[in-house]
N, C-alpha and C. Protein backbone atom coordinates (compact mmCIF):
# COMPACT_ATOMS: atom_id res chain seq x y z
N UNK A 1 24.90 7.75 -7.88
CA UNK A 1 25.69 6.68 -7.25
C UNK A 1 26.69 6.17 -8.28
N UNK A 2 27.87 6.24 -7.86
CA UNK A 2 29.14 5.16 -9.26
C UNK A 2 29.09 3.87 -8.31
N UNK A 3 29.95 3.28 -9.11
CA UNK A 3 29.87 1.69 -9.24
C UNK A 3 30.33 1.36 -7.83
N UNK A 4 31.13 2.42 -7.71
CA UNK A 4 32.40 1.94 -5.94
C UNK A 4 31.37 2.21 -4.56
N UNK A 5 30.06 2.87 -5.02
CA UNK A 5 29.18 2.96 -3.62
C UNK A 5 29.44 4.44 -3.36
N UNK A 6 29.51 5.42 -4.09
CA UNK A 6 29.98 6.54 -3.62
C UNK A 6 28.97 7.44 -4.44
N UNK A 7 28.44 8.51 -4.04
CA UNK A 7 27.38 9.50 -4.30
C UNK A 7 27.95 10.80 -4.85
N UNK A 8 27.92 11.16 -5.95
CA UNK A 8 28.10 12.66 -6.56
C UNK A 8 27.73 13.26 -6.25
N UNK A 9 28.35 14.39 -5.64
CA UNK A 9 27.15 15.63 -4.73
C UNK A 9 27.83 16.93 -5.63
N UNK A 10 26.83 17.57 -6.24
CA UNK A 10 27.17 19.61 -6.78
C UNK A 10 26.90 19.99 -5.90
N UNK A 11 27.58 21.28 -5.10
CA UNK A 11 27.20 22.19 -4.18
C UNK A 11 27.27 23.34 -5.23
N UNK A 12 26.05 24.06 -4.59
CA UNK A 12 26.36 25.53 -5.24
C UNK A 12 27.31 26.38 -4.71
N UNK A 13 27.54 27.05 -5.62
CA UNK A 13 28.88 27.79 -5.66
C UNK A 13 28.98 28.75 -4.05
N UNK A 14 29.54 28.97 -3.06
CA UNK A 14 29.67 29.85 -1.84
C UNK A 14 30.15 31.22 -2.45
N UNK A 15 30.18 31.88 -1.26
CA UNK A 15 30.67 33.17 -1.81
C UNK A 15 31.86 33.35 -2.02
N UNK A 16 32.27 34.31 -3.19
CA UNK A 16 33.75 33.93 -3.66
C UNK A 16 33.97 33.63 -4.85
N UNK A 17 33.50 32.00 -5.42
CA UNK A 17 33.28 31.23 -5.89
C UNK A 17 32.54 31.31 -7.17
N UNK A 18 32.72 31.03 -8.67
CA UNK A 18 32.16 31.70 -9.60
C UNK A 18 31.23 29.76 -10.07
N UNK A 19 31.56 28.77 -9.85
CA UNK A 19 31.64 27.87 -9.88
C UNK A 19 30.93 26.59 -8.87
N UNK A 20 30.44 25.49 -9.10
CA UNK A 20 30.05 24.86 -8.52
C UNK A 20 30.99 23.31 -7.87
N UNK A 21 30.77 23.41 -6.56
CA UNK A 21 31.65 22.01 -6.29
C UNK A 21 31.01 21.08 -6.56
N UNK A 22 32.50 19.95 -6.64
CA UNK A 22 31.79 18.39 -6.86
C UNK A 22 32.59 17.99 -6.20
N UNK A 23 31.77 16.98 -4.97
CA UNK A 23 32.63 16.14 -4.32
C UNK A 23 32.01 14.66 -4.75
N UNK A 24 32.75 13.66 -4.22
CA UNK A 24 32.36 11.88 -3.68
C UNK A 24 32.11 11.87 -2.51
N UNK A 25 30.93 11.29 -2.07
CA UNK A 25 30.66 10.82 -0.68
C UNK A 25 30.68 9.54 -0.55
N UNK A 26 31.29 8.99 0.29
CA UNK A 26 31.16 7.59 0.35
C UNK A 26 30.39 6.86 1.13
N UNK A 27 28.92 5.78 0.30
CA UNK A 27 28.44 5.42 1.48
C UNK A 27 28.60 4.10 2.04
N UNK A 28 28.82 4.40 3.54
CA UNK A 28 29.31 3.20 4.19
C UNK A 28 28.36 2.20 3.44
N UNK A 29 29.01 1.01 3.97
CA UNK A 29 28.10 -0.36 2.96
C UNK A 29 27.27 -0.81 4.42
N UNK A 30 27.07 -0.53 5.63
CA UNK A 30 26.44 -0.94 6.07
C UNK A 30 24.64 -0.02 6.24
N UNK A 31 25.05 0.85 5.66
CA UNK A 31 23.96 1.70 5.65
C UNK A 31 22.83 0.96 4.48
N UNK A 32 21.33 1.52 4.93
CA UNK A 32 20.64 0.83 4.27
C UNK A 32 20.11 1.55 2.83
N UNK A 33 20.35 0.84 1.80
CA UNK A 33 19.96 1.98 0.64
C UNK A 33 18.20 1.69 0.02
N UNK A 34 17.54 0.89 1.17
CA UNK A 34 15.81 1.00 0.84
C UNK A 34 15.56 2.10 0.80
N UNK A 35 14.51 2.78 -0.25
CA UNK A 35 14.09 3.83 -0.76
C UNK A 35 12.96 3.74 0.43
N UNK A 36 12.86 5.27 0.72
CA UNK A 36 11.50 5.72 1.79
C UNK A 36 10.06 4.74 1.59
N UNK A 37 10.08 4.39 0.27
CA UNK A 37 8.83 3.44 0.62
C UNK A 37 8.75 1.87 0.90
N UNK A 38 9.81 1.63 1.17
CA UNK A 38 10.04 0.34 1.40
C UNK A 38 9.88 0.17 3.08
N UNK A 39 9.57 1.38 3.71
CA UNK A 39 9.66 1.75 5.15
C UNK A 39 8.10 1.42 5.72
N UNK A 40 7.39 1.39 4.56
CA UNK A 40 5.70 1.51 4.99
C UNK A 40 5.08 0.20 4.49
N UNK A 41 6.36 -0.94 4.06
CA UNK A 41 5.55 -2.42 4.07
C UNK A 41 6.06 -3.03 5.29
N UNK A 42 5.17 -3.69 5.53
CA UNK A 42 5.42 -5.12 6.35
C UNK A 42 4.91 -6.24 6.13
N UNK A 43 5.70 -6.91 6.48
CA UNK A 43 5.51 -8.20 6.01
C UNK A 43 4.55 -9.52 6.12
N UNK A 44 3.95 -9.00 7.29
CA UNK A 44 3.09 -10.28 8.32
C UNK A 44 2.38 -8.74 9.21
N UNK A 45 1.41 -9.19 9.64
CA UNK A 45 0.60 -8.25 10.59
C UNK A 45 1.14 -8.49 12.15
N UNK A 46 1.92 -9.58 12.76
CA UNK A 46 2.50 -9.81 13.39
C UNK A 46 3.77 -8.19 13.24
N UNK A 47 4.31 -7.86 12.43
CA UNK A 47 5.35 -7.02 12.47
C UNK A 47 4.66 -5.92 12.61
N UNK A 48 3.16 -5.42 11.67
CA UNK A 48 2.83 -4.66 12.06
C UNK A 48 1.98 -4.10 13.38
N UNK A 49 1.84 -5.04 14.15
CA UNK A 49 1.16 -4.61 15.23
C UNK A 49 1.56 -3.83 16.43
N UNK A 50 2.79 -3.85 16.57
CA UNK A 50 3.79 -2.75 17.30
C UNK A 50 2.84 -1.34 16.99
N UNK A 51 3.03 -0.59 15.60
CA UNK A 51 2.54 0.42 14.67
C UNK A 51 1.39 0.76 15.48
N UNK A 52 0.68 -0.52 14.72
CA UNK A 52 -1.04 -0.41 15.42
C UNK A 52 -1.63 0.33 16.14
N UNK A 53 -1.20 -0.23 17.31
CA UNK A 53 -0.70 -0.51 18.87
C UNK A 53 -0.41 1.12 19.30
N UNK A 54 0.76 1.66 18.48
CA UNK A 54 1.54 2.89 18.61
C UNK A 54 0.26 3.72 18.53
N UNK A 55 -0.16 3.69 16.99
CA UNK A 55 -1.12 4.95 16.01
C UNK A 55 -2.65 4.89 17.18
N UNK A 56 -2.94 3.45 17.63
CA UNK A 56 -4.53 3.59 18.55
C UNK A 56 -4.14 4.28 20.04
N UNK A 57 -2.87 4.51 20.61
CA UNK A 57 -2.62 4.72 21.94
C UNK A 57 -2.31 6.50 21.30
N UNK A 58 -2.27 6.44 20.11
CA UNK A 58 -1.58 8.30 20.17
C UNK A 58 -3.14 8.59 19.45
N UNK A 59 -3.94 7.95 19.12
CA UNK A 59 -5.46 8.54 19.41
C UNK A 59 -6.06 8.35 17.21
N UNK A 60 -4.79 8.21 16.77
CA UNK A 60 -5.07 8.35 15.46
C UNK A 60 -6.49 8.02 15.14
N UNK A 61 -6.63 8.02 13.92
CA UNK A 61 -8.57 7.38 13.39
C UNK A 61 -7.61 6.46 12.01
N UNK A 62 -7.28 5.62 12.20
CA UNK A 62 -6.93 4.08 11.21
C UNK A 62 -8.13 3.80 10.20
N UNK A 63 -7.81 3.93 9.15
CA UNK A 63 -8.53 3.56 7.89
C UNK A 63 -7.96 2.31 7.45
N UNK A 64 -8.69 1.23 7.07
CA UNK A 64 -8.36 0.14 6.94
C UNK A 64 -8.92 -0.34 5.53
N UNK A 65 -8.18 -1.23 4.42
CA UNK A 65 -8.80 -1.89 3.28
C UNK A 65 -7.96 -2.70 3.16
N UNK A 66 -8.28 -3.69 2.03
CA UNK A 66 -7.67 -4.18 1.49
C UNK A 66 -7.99 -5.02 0.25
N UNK A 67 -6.87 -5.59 -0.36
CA UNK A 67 -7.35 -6.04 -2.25
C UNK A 67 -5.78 -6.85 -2.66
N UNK A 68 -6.14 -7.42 -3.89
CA UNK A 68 -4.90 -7.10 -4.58
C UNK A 68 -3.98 -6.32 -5.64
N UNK A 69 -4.78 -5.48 -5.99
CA UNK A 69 -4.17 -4.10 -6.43
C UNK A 69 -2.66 -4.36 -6.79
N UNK A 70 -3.44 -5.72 -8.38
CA UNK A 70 -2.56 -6.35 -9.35
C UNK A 70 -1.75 -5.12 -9.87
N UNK A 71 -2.91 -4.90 -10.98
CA UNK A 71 -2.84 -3.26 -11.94
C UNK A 71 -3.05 -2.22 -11.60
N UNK A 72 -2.35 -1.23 -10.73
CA UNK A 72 -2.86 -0.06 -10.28
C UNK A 72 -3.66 0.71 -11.09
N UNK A 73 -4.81 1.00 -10.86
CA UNK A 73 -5.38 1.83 -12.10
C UNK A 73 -6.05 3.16 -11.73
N UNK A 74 -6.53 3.95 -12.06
CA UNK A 74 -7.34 5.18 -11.75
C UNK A 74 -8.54 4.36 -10.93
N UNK A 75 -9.18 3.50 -11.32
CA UNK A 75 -10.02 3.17 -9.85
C UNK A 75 -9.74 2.64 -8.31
N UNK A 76 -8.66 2.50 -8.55
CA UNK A 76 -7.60 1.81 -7.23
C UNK A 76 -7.42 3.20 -6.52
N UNK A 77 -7.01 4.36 -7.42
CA UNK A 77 -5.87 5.71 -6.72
C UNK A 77 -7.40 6.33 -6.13
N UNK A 78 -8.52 6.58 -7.15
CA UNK A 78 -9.18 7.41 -6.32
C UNK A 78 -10.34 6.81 -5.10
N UNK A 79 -10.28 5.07 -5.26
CA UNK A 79 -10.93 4.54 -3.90
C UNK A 79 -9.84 4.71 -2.86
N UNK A 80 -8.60 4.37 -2.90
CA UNK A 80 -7.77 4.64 -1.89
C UNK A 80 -7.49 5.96 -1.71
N UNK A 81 -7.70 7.49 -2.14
CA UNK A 81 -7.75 8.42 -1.78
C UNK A 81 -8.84 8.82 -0.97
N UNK A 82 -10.23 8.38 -1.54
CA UNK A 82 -11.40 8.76 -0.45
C UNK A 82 -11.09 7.80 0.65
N UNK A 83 -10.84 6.78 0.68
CA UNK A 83 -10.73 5.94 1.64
C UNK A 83 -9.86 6.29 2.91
N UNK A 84 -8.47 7.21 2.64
CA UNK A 84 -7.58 7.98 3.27
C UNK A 84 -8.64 9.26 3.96
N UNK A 85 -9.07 9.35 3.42
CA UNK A 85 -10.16 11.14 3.44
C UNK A 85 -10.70 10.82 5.06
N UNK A 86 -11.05 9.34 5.00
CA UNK A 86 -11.97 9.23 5.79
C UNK A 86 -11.18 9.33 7.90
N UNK A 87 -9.93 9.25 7.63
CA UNK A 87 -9.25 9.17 8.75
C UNK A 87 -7.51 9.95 8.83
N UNK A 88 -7.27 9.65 9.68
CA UNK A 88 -5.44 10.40 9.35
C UNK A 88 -4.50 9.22 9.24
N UNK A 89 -5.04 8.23 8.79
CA UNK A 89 -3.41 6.85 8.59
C UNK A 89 -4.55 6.14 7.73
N UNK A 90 -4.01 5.36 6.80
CA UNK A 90 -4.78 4.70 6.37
C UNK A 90 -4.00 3.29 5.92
N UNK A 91 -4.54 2.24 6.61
CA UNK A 91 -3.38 1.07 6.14
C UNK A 91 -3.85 -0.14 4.83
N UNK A 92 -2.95 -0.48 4.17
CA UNK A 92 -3.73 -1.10 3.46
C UNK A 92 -3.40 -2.50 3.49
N UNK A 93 -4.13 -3.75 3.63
CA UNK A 93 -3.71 -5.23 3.66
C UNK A 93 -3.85 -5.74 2.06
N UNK A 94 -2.61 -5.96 1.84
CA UNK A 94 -1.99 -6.74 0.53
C UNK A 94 -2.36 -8.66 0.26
N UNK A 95 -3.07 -8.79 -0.25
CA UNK A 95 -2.61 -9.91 -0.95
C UNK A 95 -1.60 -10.68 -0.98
N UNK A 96 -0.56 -11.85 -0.25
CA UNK A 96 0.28 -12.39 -1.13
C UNK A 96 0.03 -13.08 -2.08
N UNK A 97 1.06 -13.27 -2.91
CA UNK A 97 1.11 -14.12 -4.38
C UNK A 97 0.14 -15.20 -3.93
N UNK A 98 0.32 -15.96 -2.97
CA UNK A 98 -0.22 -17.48 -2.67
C UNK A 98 -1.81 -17.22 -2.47
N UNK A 99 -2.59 -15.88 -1.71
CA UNK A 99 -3.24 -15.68 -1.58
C UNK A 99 -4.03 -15.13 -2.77
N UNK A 100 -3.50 -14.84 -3.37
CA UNK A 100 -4.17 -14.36 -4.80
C UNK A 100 -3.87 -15.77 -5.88
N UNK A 101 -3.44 -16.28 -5.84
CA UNK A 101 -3.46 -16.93 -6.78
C UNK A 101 -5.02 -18.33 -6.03
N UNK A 102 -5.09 -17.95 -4.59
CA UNK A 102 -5.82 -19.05 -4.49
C UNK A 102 -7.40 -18.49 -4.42
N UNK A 103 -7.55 -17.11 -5.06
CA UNK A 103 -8.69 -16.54 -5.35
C UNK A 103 -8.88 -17.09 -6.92
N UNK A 104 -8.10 -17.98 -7.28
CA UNK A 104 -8.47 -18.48 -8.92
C UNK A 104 -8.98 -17.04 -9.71
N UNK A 105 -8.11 -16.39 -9.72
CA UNK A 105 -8.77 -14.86 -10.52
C UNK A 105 -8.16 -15.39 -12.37
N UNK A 106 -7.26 -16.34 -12.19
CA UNK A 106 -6.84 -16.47 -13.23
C UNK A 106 -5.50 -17.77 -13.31
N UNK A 107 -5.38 -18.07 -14.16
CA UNK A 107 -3.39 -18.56 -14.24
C UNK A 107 -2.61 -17.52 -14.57
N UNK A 108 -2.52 -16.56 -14.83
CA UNK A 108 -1.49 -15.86 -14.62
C UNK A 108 -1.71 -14.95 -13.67
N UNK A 109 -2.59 -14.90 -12.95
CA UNK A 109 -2.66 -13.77 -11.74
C UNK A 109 -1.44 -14.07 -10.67
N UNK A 110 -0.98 -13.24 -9.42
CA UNK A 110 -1.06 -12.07 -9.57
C UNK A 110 -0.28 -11.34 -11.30
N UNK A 111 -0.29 -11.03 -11.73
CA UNK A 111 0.52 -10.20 -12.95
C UNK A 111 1.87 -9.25 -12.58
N UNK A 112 1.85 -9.33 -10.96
CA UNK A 112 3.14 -8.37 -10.47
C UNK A 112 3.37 -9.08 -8.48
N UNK A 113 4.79 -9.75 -8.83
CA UNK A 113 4.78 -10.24 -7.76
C UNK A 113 3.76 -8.87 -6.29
N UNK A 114 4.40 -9.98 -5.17
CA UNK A 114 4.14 -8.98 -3.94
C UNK A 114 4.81 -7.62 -3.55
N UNK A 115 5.97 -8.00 -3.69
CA UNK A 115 6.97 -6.71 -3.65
C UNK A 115 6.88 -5.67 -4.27
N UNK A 116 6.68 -6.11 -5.65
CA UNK A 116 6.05 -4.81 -6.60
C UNK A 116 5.31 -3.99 -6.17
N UNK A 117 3.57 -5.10 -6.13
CA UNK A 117 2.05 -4.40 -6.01
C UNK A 117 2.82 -3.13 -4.55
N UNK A 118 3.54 -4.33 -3.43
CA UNK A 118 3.80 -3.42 -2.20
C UNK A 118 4.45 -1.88 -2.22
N UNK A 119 5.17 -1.95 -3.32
CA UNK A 119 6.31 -0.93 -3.51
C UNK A 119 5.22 0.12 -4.02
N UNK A 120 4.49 0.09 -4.68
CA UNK A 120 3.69 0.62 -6.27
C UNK A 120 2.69 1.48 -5.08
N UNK A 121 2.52 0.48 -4.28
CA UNK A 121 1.10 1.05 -3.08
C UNK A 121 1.72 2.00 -2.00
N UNK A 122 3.07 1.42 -1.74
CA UNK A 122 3.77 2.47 -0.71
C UNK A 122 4.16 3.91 -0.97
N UNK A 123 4.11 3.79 -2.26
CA UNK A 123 4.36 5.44 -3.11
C UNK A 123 3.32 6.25 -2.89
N UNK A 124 2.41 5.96 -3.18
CA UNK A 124 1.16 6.16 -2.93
C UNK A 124 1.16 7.45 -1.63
N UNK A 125 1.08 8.86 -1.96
CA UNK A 125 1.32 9.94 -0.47
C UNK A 125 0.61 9.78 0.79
N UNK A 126 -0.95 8.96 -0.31
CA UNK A 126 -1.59 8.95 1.26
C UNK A 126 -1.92 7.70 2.01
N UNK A 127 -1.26 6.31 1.37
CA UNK A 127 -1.19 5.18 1.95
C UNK A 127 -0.08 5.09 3.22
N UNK A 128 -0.49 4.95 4.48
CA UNK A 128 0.36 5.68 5.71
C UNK A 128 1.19 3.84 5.97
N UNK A 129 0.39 2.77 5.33
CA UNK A 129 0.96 1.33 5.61
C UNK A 129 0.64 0.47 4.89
N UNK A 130 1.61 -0.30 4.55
CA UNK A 130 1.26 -1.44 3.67
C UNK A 130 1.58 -3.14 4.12
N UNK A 131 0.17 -3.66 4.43
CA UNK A 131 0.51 -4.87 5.53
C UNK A 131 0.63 -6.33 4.67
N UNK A 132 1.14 -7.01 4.32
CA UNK A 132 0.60 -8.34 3.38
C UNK A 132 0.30 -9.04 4.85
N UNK A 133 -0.73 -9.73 3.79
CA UNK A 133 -1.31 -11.16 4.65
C UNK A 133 -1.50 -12.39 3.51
N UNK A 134 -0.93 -13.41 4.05
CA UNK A 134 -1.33 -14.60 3.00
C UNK A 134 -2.82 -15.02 3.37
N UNK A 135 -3.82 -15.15 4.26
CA UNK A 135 -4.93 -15.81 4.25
C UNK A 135 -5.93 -15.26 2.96
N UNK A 136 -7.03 -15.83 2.66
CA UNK A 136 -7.84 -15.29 1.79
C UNK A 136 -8.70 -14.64 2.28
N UNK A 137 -8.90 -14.01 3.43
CA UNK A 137 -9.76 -12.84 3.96
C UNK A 137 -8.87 -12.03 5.17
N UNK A 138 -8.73 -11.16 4.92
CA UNK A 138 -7.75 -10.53 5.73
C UNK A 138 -8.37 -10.46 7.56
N UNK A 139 -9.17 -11.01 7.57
CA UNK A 139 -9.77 -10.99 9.21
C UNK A 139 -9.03 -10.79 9.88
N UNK A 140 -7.87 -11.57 10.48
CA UNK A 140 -6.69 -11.84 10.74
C UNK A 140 -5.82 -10.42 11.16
N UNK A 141 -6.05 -9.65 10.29
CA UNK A 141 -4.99 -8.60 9.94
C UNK A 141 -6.19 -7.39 10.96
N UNK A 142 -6.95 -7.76 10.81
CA UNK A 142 -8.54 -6.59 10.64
C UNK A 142 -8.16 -6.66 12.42
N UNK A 143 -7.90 -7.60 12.63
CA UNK A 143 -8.51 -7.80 14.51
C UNK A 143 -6.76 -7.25 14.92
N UNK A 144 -5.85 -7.14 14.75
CA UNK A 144 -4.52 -6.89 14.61
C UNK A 144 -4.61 -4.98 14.37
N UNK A 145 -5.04 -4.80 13.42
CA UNK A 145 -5.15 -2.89 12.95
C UNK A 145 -5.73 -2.63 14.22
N UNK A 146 -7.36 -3.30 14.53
CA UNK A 146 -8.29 -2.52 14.63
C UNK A 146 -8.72 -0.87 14.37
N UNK A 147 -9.01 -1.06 13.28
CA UNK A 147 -9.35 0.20 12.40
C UNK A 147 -10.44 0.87 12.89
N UNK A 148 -10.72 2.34 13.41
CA UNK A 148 -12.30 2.91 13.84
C UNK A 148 -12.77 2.69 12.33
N UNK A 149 -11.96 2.96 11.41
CA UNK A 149 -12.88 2.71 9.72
C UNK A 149 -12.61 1.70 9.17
N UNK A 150 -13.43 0.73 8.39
CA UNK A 150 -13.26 -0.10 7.37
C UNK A 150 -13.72 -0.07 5.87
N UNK A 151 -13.04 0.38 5.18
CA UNK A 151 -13.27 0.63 3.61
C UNK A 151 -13.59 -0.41 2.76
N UNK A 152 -14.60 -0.38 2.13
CA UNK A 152 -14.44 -1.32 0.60
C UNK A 152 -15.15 -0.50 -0.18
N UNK A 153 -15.23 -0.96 -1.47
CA UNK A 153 -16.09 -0.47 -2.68
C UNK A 153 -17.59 -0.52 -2.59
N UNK A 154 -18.51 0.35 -3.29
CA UNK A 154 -19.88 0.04 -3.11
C UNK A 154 -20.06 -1.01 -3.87
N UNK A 155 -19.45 -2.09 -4.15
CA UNK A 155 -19.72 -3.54 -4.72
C UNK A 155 -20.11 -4.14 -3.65
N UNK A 156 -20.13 -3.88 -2.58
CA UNK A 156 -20.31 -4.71 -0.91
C UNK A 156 -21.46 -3.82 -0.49
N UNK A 157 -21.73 -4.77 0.32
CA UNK A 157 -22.95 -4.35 0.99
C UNK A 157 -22.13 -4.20 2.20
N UNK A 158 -22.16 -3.35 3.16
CA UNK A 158 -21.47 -3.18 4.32
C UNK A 158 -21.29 -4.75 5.43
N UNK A 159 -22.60 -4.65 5.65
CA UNK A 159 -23.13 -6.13 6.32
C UNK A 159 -22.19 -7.60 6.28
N UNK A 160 -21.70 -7.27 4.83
CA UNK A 160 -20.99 -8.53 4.15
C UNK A 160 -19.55 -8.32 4.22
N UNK A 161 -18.65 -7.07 4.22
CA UNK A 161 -17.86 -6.83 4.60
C UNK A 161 -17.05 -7.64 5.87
N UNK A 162 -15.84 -8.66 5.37
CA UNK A 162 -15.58 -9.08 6.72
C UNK A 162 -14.48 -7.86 7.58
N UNK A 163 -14.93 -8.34 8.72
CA UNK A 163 -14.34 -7.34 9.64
C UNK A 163 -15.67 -6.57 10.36
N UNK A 164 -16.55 -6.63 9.61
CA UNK A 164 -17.57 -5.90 9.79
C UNK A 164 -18.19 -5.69 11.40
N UNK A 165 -17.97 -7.06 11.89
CA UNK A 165 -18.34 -6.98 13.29
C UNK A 165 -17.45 -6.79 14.28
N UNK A 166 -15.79 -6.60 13.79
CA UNK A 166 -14.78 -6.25 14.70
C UNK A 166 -15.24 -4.73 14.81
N UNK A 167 -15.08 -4.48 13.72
CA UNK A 167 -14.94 -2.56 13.66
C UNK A 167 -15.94 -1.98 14.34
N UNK A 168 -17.07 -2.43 14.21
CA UNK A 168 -18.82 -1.98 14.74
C UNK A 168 -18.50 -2.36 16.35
N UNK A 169 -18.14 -3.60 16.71
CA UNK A 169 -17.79 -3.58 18.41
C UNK A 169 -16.68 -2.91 19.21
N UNK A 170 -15.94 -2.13 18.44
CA UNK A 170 -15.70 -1.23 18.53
C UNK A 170 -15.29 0.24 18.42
N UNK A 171 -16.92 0.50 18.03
CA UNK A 171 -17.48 1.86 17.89
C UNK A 171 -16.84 2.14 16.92
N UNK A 172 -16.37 1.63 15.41
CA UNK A 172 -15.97 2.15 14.45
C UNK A 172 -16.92 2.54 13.47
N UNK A 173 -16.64 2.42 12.00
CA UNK A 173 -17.52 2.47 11.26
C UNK A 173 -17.33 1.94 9.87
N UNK A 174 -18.24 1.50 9.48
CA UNK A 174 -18.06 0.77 7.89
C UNK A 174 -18.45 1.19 6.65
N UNK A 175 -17.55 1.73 5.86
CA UNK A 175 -17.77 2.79 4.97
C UNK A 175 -18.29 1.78 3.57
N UNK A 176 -18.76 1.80 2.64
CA UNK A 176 -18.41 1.38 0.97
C UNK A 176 -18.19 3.24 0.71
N UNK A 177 -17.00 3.10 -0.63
CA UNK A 177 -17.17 4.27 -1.26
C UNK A 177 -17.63 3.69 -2.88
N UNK A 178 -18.01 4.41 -3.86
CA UNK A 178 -18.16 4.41 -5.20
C UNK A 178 -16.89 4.26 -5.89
N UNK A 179 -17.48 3.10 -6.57
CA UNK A 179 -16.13 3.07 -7.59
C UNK A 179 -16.39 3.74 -8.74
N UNK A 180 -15.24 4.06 -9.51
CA UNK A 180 -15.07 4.89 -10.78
C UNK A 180 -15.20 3.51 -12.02
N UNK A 181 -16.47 3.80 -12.80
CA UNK A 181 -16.89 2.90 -13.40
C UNK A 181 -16.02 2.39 -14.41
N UNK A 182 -15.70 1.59 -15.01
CA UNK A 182 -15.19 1.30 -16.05
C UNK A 182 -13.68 0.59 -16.20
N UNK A 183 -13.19 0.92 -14.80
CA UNK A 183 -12.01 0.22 -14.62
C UNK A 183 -12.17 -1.15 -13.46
N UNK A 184 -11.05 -1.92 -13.71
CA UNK A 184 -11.16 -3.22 -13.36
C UNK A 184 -9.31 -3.69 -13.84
N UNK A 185 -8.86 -4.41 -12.78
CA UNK A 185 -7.77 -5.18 -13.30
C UNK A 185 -8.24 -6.08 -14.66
N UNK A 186 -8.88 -6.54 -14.32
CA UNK A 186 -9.52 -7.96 -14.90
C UNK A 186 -9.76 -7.47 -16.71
N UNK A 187 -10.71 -6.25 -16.36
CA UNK A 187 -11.18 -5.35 -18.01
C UNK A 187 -9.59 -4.73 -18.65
N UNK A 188 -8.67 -4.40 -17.61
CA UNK A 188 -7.60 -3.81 -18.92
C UNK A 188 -6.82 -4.90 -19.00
N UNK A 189 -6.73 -6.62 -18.85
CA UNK A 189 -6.09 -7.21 -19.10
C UNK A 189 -6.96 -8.07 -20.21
N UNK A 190 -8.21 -8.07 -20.37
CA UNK A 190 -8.63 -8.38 -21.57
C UNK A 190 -8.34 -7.67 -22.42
N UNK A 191 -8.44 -6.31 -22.35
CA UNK A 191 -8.49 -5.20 -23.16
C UNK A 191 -7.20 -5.26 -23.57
N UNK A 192 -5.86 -5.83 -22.86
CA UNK A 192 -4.38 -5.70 -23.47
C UNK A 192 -4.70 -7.35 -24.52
N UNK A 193 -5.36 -8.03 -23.70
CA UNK A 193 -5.06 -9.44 -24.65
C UNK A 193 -5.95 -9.31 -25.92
N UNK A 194 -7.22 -8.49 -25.77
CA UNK A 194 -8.02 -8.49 -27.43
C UNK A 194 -7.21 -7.73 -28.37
N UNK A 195 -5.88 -6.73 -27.67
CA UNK A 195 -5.46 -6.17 -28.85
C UNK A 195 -3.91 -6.58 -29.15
N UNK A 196 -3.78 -7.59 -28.97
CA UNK A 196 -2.60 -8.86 -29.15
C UNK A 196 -3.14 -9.20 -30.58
N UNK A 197 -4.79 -9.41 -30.10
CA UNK A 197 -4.87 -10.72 -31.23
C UNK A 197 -5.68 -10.04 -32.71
């Protein structure tokens, strides 16, 4: 992209041609330049329920979690990969700032606004949605998906899982998977602050 809004394109050389073209394309300014993953947040579960709505009437199996997935870490990628395993869409409910900060995880929590964590999670190949909700239990969002699956970590006892009795009344199911020991937002931000000091 140069400064004027216009895109450098090389074509390879056609026949004939010993050489490669370069043109300018110009892109209109009304066009939208959000990157593909900015396509798989929403903002309120209100926006996403259209989706929902869409993915349960075309028969999908909706995998559902959610966290605030401050620090993406190797225990985040491979619970949200089994967690994907378990269905063909898998959506995930975000945290906002207000909502995380009123989990008292800390004073400086979240460590990466909403937009970020959202962007960071939408990359993600097999995260199919990314929903924020401000409440402090995503219930809200849970009765809105209705997910046949509901994911958390084996830190939960299924039972305790909220949502637990949406998904089960209808005929879903409530997974914990295993977490990969040793990681934690919480442990690599001590672990950055003991080696500050």
């Amino acid at each position: 992209m140069t400064n004027s809004g216009q895109i450098l394109v090389k074509t390879a050389p056609s026949a004939g041609l010993s050489s490669p073209k370069t043109s300018l394309h110009t892109v209109p300014q009304t066009a939208s330049l959000l990157p593909p993953t900015a396509a798989k947040i929403y903002p309120s579960s209100a926006a996403f329920a259209p989706v929902a709505a869409a993915w349960r009437a075309a028969g999908r199996r909706v995998v559902f979690t959610n966290g605030c997935f401050d620090l993406l870490h190797l225990g985040h990628v491979d619970y949200l990969e089994r967690a994907r395993a378990l269905g063909d869409a898998l959506v995930v409910g975000l945290n906002t700032d207000a909502s995380v900060r009123a989990q008292q995880k800390g004073p400086e929590r979240p460590l990466q606004d909403e937009t970020s964590r959202a962007r960071v999670l939408a990359a993600l190949g097999f995260v199919d949605a990314v929903v924020l909700f401000g409440e402090s239990m995503p219930r809200a969002l849970i009765e809105v998906v209705r997910p046949l699956v509901l994911v958390k970590g084996d830190d939960y006892a299924p039972e305790a899982i909220v949502g637990y009795d949406i998904v089960m009344a209808d005929g879903g199911q409530v997974v914990t998977v295993p977490l990969v020991a040793g990681y934690g937002t919480t442990r690599i931000v001590e672990k950055i602050k003991a080696s500050l000091t």
